[in-house]
Protein backbone atom coordinates (compact mmCIF):
# COMPACT_ATOMS: atom_id res chain seq x y z
CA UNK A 1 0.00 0.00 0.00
CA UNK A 2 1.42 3.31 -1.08
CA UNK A 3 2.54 5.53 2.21
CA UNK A 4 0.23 8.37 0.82
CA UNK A 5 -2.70 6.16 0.66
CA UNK A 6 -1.95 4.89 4.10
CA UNK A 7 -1.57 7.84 5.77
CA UNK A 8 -4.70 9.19 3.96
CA UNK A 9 -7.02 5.74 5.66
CA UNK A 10 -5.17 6.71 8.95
CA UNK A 11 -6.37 10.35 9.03
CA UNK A 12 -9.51 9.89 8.11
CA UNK A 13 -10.39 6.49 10.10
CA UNK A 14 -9.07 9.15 13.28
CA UNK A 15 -11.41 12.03 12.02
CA UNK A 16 -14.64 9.78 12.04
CA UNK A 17 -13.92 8.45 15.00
CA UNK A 18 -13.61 12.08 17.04
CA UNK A 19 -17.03 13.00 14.73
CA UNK A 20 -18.66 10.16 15.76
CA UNK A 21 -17.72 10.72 19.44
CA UNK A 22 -19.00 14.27 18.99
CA UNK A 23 -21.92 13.29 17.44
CA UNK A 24 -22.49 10.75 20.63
CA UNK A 25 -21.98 13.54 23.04
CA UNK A 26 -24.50 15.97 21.08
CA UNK A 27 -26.86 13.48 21.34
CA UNK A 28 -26.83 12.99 24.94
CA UNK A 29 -26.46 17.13 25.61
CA UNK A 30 -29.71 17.83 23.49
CA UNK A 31 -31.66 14.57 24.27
CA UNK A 32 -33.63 16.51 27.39
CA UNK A 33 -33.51 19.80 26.01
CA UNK A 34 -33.88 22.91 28.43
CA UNK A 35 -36.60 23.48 30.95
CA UNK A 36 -39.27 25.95 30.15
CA UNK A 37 -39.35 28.20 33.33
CA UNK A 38 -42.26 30.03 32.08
CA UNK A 39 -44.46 26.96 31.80
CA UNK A 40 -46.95 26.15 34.76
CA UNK A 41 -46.45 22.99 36.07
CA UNK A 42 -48.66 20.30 38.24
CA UNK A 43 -48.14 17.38 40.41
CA UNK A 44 -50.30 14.15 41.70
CA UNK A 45 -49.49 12.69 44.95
CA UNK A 46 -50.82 8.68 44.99
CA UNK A 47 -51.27 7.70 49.25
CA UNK A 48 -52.41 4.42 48.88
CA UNK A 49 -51.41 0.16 49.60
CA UNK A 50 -52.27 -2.30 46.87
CA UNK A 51 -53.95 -0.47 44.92
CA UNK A 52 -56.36 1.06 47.40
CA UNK A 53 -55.76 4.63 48.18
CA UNK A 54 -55.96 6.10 51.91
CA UNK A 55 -58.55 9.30 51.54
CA UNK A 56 -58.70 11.89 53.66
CA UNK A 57 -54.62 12.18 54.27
CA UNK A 58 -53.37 15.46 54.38
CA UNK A 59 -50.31 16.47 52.33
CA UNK A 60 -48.09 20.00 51.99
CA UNK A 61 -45.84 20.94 49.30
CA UNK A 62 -43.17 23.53 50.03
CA UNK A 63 -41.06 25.39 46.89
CA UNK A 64 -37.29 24.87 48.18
CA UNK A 65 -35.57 26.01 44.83
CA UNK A 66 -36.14 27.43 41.36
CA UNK A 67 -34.75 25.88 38.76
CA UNK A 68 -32.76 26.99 35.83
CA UNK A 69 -33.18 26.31 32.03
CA UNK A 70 -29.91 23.38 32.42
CA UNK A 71 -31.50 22.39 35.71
CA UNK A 72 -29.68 23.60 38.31
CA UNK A 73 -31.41 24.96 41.60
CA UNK A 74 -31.01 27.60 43.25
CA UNK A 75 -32.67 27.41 47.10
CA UNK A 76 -35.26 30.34 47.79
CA UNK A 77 -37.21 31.89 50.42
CA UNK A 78 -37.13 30.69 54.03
CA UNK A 79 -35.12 27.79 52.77
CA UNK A 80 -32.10 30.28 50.76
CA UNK A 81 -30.77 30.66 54.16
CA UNK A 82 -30.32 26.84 55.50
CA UNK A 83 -26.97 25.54 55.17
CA UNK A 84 -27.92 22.25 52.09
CA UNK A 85 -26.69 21.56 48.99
CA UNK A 86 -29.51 20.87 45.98
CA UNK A 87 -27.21 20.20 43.03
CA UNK A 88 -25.17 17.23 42.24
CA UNK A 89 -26.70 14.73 44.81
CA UNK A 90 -27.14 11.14 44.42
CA UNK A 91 -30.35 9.19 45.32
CA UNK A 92 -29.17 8.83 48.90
CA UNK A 93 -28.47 12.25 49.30
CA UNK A 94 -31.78 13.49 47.75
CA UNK A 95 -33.23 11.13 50.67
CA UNK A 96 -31.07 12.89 53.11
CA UNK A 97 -32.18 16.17 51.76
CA UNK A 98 -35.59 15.56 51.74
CA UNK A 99 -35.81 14.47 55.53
CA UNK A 100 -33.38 17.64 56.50
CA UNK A 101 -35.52 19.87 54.91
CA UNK A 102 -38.56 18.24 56.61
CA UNK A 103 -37.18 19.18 60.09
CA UNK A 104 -36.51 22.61 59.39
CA UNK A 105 -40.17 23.19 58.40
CA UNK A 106 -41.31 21.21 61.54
CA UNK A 107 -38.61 23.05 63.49
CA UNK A 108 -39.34 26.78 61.86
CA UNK A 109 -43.10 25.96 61.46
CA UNK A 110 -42.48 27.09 57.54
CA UNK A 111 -46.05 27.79 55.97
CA UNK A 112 -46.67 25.58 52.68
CA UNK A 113 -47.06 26.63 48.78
CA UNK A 114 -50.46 24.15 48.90
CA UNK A 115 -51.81 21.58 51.02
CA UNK A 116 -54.87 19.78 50.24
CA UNK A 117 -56.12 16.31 51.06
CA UNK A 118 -56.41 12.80 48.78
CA UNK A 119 -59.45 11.75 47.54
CA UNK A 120 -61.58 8.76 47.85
CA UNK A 121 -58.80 7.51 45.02
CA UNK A 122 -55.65 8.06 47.43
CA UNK A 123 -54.64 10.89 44.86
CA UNK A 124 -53.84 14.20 45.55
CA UNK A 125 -53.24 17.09 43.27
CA UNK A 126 -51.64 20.22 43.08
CA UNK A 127 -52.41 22.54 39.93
CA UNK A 128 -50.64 25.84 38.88
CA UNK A 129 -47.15 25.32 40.61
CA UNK A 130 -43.91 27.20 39.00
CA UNK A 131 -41.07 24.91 38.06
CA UNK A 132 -39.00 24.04 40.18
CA UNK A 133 -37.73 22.19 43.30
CA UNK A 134 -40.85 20.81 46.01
CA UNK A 135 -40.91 19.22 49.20
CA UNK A 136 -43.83 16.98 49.99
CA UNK A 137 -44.59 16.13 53.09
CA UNK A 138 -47.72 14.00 54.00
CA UNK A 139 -49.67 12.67 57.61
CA UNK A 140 -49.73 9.55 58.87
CA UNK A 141 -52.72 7.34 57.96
CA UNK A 142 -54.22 4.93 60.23
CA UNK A 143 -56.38 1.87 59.09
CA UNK A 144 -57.08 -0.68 61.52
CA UNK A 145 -54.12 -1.89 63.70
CA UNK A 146 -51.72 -0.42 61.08
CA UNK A 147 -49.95 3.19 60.90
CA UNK A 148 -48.64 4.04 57.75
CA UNK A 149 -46.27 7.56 57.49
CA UNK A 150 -45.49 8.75 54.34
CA UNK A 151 -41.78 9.49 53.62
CA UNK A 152 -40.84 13.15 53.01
CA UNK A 153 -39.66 13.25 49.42
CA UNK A 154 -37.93 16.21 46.53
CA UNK A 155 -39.41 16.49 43.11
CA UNK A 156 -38.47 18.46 40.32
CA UNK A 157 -41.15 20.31 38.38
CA UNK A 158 -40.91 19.50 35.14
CA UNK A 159 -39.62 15.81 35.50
CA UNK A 160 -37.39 13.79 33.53
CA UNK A 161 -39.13 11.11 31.01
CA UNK A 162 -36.30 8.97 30.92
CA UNK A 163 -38.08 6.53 28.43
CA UNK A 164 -38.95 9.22 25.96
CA UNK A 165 -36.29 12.02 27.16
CA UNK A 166 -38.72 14.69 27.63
CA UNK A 167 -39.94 16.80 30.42
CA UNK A 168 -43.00 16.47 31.91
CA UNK A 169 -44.84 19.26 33.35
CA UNK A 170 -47.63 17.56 34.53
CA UNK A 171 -46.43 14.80 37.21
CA UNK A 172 -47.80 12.19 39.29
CA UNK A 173 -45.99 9.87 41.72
CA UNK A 174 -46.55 7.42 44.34
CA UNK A 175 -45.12 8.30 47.68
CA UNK A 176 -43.13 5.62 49.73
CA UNK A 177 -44.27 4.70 53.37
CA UNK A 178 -43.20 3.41 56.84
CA UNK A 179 -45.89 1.07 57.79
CA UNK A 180 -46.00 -0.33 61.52
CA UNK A 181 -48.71 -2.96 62.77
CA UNK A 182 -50.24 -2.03 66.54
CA UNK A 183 -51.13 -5.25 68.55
């Protein structure tokens, strides 16, 4: 094989592999897109065991931080001034967030965006929200000899479609629980 030739295969076997590496990484940067701030934003709470959902359970949402077009927070109000972190966590740490930021709204008696109460359905909903970061924080239920106490948890308004890599404005979830039986 001629050197020219070689050194031509060699150059441009290097150049489509740095494009196609690009092209990889361009993929993953635009596959969410950016948030749109300006869009109004909802979420439904499900409170409920097998398929049967506990009515009449109160739950509070609390705004902790706006979020930016790339989705980073920034923490506002009576939570700018606590000493967390809201970017960069892991699930664990979200966890760990989520029950810190529960005691300082017990502790500073912190008033909520919304509270409301589930339905005959175990579902819960909470309409014209801003985007952005929410704490939701729920009562305990009691049904027969069993106590079940919903888990403080973060979510991000819009949410991540990670099946279809879009964000969803209008959310619903299913809140974990403790559960303890009463003899």
């Amino acid at each position: 094989m001629p050197m020219k030739l070689y050194r031509f295969l060699k150059q441009s076997t290097a150049l489509f592999m740095v494009l196609l590496i690009l092209s990889c990484f361009g993929t993953t940067a635009l596959a969410y897109g950016t948030v749109d701030i300006d869009q109004a934003a909802s979420m439904t709470v499900y409170f409920g065991k097998d398929g049967t959902g506990f009515s009449g359970v109160k739950f509070r949402i609390y705004q902790v931080a706006e979020v930016s077009e790339t989705v980073q927070f920034t923490l506002i109000g009576d939570f700018a001034d606590y000493p967390v972190t809201v970017n960069d966590l892991n699930s664990s740490g979200w966890r760990a967030l989520a029950q810190t930021l529960d005691g300082y709204v017990a502790r500073d008696g912190l008033t909520p965006a919304q509270a409301a109460r589930t339905g005959a359905d175990g579902r819960v909903i909470f309409n014209g929200l801003s985007t952005g970061l929410y704490l939701v924080v729920g009562d305990r239920f009691q049904e027969g000899r069993y106590t079940y106490t919903p888990g403080p948890f973060l979510l991000c308004l819009p949410n991540l479609d990670k099946e279809n890599d879009t964000w969803l404005y209008d959310t619903a979830v299913s809140c974990k629980y403790d559960s303890n039986y009463h003899p």
